[in-house]
Protein backbone atom coordinates (compact mmCIF):
# COMPACT_ATOMS: atom_id res chain seq x y z
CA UNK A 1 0.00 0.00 0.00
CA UNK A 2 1.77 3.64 -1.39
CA UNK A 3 1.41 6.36 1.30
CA UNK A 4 -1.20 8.71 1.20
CA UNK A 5 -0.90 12.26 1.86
CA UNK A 6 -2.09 12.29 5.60
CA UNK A 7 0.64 10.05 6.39
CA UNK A 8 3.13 11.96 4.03
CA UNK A 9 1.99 15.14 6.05
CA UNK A 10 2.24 13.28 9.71
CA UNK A 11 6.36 12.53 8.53
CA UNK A 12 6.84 15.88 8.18
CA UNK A 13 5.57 17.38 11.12
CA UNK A 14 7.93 14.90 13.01
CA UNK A 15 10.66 17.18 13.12
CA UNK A 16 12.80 13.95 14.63
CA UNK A 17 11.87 11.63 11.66
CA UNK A 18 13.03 14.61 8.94
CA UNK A 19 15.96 14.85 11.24
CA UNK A 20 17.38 11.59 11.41
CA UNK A 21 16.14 10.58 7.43
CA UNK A 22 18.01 13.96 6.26
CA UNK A 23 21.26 13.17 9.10
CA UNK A 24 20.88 9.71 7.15
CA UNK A 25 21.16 10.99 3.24
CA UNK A 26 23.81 13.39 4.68
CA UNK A 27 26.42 10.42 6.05
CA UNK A 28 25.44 8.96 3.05
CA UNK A 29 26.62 11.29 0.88
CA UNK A 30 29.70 12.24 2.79
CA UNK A 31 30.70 8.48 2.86
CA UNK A 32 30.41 8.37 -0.88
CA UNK A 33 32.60 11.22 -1.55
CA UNK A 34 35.51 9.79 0.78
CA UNK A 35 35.43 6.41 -1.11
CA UNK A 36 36.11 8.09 -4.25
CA UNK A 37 38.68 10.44 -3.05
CA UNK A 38 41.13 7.89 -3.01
CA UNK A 39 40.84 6.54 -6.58
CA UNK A 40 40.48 9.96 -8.02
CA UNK A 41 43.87 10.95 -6.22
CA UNK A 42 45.83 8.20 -6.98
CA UNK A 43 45.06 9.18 -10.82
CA UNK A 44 46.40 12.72 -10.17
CA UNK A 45 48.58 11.41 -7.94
CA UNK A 46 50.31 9.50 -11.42
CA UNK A 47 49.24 11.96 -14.04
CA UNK A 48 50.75 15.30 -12.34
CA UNK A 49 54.51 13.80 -11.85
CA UNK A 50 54.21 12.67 -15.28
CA UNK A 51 53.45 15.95 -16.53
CA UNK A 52 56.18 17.58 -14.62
CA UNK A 53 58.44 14.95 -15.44
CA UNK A 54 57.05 15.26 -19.60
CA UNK A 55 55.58 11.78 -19.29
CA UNK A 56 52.51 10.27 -20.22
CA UNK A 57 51.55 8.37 -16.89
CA UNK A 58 48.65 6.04 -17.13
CA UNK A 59 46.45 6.19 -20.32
CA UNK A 60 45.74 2.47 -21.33
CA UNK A 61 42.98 1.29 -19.22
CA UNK A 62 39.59 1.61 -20.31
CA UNK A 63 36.34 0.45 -21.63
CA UNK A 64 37.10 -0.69 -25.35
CA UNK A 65 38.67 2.47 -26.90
CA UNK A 66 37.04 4.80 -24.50
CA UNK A 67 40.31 5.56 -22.02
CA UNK A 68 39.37 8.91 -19.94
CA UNK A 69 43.04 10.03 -19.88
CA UNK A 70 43.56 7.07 -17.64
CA UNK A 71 40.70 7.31 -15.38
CA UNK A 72 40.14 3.96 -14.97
CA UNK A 73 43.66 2.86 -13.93
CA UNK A 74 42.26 3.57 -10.45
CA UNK A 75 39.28 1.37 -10.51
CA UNK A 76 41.74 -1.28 -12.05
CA UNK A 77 43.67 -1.07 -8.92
CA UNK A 78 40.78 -1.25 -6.76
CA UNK A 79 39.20 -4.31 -8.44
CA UNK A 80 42.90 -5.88 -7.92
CA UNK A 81 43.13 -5.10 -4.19
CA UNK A 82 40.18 -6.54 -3.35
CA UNK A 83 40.56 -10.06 -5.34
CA UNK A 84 44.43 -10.37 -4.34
CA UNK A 85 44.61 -13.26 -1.73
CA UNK A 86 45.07 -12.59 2.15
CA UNK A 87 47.99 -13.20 3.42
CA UNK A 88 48.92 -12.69 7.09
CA UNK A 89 52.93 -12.95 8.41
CA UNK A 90 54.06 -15.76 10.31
CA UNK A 91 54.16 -15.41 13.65
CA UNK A 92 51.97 -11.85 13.32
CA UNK A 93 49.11 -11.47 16.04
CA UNK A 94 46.50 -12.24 13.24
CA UNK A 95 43.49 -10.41 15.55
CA UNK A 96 45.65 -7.01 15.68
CA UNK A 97 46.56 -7.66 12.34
CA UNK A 98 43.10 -8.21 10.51
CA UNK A 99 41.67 -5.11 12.65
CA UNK A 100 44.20 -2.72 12.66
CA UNK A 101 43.20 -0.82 9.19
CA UNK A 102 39.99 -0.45 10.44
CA UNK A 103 40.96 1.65 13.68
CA UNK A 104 42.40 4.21 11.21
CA UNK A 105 39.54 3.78 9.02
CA UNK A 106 36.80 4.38 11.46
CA UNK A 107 38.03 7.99 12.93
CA UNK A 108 38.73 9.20 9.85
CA UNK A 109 35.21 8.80 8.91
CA UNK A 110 33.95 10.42 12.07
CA UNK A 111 36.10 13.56 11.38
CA UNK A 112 34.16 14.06 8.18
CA UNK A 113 31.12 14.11 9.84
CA UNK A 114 31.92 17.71 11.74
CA UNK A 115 32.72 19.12 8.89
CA UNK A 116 30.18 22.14 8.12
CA UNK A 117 29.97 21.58 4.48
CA UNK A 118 27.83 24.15 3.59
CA UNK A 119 25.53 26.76 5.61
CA UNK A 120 22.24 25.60 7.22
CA UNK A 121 19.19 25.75 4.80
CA UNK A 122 15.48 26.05 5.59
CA UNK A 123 13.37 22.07 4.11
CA UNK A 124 9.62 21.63 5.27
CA UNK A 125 10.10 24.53 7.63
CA UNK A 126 12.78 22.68 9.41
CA UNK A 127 16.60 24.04 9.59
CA UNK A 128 18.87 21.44 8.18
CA UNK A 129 22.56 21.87 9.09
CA UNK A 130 25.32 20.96 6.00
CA UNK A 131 27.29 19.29 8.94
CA UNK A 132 25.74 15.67 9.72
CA UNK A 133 26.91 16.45 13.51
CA UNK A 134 26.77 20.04 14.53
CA UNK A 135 28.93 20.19 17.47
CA UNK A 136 29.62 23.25 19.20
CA UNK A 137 32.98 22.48 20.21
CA UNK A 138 33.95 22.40 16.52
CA UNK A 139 37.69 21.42 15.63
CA UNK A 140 38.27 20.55 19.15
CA UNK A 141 36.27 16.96 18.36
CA UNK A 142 38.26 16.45 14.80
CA UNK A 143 41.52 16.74 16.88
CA UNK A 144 40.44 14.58 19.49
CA UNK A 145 39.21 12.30 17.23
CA UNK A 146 42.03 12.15 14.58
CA UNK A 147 44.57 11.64 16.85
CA UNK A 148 43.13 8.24 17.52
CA UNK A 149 44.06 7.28 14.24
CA UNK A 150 47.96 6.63 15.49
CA UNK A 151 46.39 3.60 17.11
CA UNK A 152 45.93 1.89 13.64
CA UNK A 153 49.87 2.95 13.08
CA UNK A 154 50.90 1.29 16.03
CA UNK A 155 49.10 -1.90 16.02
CA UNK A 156 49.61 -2.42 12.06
CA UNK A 157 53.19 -2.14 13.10
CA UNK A 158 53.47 -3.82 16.12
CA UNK A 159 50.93 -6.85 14.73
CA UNK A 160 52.88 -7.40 11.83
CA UNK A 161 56.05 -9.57 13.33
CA UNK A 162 58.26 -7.00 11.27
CA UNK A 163 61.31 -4.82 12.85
CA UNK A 164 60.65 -2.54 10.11
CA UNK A 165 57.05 -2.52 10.37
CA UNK A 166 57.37 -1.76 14.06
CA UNK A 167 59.97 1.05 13.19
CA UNK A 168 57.61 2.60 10.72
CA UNK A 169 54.45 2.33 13.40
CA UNK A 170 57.14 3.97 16.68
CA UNK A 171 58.20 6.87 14.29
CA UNK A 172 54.70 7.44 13.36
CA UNK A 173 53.18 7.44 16.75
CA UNK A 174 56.23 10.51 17.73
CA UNK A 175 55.53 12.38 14.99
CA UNK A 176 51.88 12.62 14.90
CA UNK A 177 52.34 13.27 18.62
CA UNK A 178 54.77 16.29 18.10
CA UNK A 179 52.95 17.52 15.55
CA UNK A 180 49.42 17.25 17.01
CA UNK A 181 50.70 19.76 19.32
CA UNK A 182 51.26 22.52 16.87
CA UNK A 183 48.51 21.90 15.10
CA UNK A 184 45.79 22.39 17.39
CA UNK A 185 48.10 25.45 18.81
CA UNK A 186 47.69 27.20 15.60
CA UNK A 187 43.74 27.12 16.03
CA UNK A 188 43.54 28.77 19.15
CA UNK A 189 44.29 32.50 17.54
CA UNK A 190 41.27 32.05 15.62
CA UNK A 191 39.17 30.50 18.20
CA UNK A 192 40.78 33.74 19.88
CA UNK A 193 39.94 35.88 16.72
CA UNK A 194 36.07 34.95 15.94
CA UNK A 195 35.24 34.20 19.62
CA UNK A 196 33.77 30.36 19.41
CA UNK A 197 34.56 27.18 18.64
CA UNK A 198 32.19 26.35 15.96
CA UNK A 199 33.68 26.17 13.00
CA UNK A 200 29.67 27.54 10.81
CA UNK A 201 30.43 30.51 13.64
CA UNK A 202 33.95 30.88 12.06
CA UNK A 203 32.84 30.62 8.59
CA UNK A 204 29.76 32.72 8.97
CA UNK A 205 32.88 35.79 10.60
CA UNK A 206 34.74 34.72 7.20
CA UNK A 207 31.79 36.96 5.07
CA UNK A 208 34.60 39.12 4.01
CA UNK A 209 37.22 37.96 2.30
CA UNK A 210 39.50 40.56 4.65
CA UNK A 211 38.11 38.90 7.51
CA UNK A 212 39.33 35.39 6.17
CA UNK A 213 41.52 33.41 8.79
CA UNK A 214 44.85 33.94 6.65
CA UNK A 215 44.66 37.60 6.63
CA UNK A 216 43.76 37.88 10.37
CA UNK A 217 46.19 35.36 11.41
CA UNK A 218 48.78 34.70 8.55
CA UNK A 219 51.16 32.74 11.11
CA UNK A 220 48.83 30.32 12.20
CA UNK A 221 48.12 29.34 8.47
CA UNK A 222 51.82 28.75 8.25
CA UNK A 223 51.50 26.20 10.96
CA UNK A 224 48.41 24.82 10.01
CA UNK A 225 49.73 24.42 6.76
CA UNK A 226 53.05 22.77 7.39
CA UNK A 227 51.71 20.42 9.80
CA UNK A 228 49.10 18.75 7.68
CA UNK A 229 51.89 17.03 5.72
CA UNK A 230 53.22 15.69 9.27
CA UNK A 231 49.47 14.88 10.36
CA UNK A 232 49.09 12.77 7.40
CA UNK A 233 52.68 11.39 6.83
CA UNK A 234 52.98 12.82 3.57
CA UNK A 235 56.23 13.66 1.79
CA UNK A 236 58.69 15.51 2.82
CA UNK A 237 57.13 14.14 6.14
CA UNK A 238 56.81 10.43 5.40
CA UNK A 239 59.32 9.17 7.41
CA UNK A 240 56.55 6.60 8.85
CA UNK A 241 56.70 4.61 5.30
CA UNK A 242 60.27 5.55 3.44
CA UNK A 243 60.79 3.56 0.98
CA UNK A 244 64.57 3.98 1.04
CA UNK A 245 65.05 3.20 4.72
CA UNK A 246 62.06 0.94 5.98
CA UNK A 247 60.66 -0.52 2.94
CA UNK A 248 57.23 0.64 2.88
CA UNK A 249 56.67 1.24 7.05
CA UNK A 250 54.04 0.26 9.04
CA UNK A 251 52.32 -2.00 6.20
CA UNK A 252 54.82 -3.62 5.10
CA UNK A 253 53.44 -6.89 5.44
CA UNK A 254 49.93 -5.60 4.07
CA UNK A 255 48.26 -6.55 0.96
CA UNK A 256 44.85 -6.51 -0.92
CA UNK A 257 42.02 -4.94 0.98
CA UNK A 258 43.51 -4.19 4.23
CA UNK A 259 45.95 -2.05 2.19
CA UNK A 260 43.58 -0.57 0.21
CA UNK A 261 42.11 0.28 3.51
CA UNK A 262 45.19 1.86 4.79
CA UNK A 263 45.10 4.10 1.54
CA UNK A 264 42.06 4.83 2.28
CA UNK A 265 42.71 6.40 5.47
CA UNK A 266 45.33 8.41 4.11
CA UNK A 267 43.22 9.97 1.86
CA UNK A 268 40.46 10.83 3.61
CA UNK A 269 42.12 12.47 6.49
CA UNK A 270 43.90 14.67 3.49
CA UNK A 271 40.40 15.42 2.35
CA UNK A 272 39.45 16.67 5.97
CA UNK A 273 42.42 18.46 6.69
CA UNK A 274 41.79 20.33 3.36
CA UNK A 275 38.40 21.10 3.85
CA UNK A 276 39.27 22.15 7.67
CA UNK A 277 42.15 24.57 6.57
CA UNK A 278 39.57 26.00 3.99
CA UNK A 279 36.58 26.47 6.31
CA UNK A 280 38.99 28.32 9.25
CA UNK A 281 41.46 30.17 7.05
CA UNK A 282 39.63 30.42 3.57
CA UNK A 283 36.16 31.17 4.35
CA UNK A 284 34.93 27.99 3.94
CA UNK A 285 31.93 27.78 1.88
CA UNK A 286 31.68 31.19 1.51
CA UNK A 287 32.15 32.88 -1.59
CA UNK A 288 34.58 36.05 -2.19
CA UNK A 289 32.99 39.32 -2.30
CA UNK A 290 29.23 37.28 -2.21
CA UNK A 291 27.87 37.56 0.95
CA UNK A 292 25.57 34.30 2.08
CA UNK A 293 22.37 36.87 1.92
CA UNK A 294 23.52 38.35 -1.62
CA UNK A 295 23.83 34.88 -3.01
CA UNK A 296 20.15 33.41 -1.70
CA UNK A 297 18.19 37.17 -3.00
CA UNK A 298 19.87 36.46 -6.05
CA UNK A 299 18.91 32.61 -6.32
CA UNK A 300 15.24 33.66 -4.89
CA UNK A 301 15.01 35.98 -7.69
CA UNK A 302 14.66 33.59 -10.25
CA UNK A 303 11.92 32.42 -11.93
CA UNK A 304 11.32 28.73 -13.67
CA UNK A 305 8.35 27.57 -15.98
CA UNK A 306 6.75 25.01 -13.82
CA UNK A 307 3.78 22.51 -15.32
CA UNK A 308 1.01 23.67 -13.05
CA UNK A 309 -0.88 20.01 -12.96
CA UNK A 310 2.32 18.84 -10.97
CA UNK A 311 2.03 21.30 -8.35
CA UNK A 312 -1.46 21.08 -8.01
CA UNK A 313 -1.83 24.56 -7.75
CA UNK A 314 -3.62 26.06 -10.73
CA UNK A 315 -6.07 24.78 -13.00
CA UNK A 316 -5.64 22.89 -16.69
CA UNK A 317 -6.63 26.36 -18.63
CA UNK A 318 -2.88 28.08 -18.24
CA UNK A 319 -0.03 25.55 -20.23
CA UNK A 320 2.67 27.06 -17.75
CA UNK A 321 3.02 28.27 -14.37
CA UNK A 322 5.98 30.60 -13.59
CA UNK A 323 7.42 30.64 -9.47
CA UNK A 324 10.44 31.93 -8.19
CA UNK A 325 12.82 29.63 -6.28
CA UNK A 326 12.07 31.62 -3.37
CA UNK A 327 8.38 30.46 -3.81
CA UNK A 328 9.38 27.30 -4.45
CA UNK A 329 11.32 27.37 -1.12
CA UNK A 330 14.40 25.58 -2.61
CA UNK A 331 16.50 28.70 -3.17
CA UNK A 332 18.28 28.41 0.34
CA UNK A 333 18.59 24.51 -0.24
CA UNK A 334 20.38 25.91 -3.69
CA UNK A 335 22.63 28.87 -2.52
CA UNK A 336 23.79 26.05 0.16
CA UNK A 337 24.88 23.29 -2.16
CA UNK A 338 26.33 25.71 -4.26
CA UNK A 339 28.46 26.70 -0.81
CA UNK A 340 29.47 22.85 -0.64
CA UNK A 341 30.92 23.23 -4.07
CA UNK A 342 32.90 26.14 -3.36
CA UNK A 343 34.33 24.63 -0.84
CA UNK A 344 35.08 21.63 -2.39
CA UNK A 345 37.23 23.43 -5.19
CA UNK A 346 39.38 25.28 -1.74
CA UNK A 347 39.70 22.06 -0.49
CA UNK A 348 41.22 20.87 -3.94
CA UNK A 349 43.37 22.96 -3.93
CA UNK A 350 44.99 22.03 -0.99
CA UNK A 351 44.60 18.61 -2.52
CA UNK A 352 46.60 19.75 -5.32
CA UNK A 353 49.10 21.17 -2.70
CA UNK A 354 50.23 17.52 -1.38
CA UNK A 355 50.57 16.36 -4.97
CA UNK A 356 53.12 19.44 -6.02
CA UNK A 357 54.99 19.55 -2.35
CA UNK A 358 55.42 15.72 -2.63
CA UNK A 359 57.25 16.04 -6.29
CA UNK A 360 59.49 19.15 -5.10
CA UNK A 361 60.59 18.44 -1.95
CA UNK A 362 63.06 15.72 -0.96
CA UNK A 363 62.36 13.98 2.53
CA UNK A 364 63.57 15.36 5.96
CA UNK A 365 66.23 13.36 8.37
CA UNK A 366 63.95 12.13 11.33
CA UNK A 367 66.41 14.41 13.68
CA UNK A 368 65.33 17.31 11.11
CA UNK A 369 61.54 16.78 11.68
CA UNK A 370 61.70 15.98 15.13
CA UNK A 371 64.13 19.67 15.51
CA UNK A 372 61.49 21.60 13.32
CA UNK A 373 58.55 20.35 15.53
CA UNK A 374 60.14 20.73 19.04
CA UNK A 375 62.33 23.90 18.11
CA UNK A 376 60.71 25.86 15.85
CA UNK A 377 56.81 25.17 15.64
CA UNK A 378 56.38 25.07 19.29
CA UNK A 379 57.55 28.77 19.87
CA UNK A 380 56.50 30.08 17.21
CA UNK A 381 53.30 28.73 18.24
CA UNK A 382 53.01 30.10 21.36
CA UNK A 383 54.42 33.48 20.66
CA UNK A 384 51.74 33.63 18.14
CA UNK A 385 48.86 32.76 20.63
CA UNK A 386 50.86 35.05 23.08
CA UNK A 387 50.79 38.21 20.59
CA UNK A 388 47.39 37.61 19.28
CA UNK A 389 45.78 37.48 22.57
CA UNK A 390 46.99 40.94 23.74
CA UNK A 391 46.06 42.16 20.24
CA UNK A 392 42.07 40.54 20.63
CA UNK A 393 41.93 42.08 24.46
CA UNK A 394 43.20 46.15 22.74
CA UNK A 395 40.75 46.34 20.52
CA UNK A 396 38.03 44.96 22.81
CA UNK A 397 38.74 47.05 25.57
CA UNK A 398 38.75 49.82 23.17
């Protein structure tokens, strides 16, 4: 039996049951986009080398004669991870081994789900958040939460029966730890600067693009921004998996889907880290010189040809019924998706910046990393929490 309209109408004045369906579509949606960040990387990840190097990179793969520039190579890979037998180390603690991937897996989902994507739009009279958990305390819960993924690190290590392994897992688990410090240091200036800790606050203070978090705290970008490559153990910062010295690191000894897994992780916290440098520093999903308002008058000001017997609203005599989106209702729904796309393009950007840093910078000694952490990010740091502070309390108590 199909619904009828009472019962369509009882749904949406349960403001819980539009809640939880539309905190449903939302995880939904996020998941999907952090499964294909991975495969969509790992093709730039080839292609942009090649084209610095003036190489083709991988352009075979594809559907009959229909290639995509390599596209596919990716999905090739995938569908080869996945099939490629299990194999677990002799003498590896086989429990710790089989879950380990997932306890990197698992927080690096939950990070995405703080995230405000977009700004809050107005569905069946309801507010609907961009963010499919709208916490208050902001980046403080992705930092608590991200930092669990060095747990993953050291088990994969540790499980594996590998000295190299373990090496790879011990100088993960100091670097993420001496770099987790700075990182979250470099946030407190702007949680110092906009006055809260949620990060649609921070955005929403971000209207103007002089306002933006690298103009009104330029050093704490500079932190930010170096320690994401540390945070993620990405070149010149991936001492955790050299090649040259430890073989391949903590996962060594993985293969098919775990590492797959393990890739995926990577990826995904790069995707975070992006879109969390972009939504305190750039604005987030705010676009230049467009204030929020502008953008949703503008979108509400248009009008669409509409077939009046599918709105029920007018009779058969008139072939076309024109409304504007803001009679519609939709144009807030619109002006915020279009938000989630301009944030998505900051965020690649930054995406673009681990590719080109990774191809033109040669890796750091450990005792270089270790120094720059310790000696230099630390103080700088705190001298720039130190001199912002006094700044934020002058012009308040003026």
């Amino acid at each position: 039996m199909g619904l009828d309209l009472q019962q369509i109408q009882a749904f949406l004045d349960n403001e819980f049951a539009v809640q939880l369906i539309a905190t449903a579509i939302k995880f939904a949606v996020v998941f999907a986009i952090c499964i294909q960040v991975p495969p969509i990387m790992i093709w730039v990840e080839r292609r942009a080398p090649a084209l610095m190097q003036r190489r083709k990179g991988p352009n075979r793969v594809g559907f009959f004669k229909l290639r995509l520039w390599g596209l596919l190579q990716s999905a090739a890979d995938a569908v080869k991870l996945i099939l490629k037998e299990e194999i677990v180390p002799r003498g590896a603690n086989k429990i710790f081994f089989q879950i380990a991937p997932i306890f990197g897996v698992i927080p690096a989902l939950l990070i995405a789900c703080a995230i405000p994507y977009g700004n809050d739009f107005q569905l069946f009279g309801y507010n609907i958040p961009l963010s499919i958990v709208n916490v208050d305390v902001g980046f403080l819960f992705i930092l608590a939460v991200s930092s669990l993924g060095i747990y993953g690190i050291t088990i994969a290590g540790w499980a594996s029966n590998n000295k190299y392994s373990l090496l790879g897992s011990l100088r993960a688990s100091a670097q993420m730890i001496s770099y987790e410090i700075p990182l979250g240091m470099s946030l407190i200036p702007i949680v110092l600067i906009y006055g809260t800790l949620d990060l649609n606050q921070i955005v929403i203070g971000q209207s103007n693009l002089w306002n933006w978090g690298i103009i009104t705290s330029p050093i704490s970008f500079m932190i930010f921004f170096v320690c994401m490559f540390a945070e993620t153990n990405r070149a010149p910062f991936d001492l955790a998996e050299s090649e040259a010295e430890l073989v391949a690191g903590f996962h060594t000894e993985y293969g098919s889907a775990k590492f797959a897994l393990i890739f995926l992780t990577e990826y995904v916290v790069m995707f975070i880290l992006s879109c969390l440098a972009s939504t305190v520093f750039f604005g987030g999903w705010q676009i230049p010189f467009v204030p929020h308002d502008t953008l949703m008058q503008l979108i509400g000001g248009l009008h669409i040809p509409v077939l009046p017997y599918l709105l029920d609203l007018v009779g058969w005599g008139a072939p076309f019924l024109s409304l504007s989106l803001q009679e519609m209702g939709v144009h807030s729904l619109i002006a915020s998706l279009i938000g989630v796309a301009v944030l998505f393009i900051k965020a690649g950007f930054f995406m673009w910046m681990y590719v080109w840093v990774r191809w033109t910078l040669p890796r750091f000694r450990y005792d270089q990393l270790m120094s720059l952490g310790w000696k230099f990010m630390l103080p700088v740091g705190l001298a720039n929490i130190f001199v912002t502070a006094i700044i934020v309390a002058i012009l308040n108590f003026k």
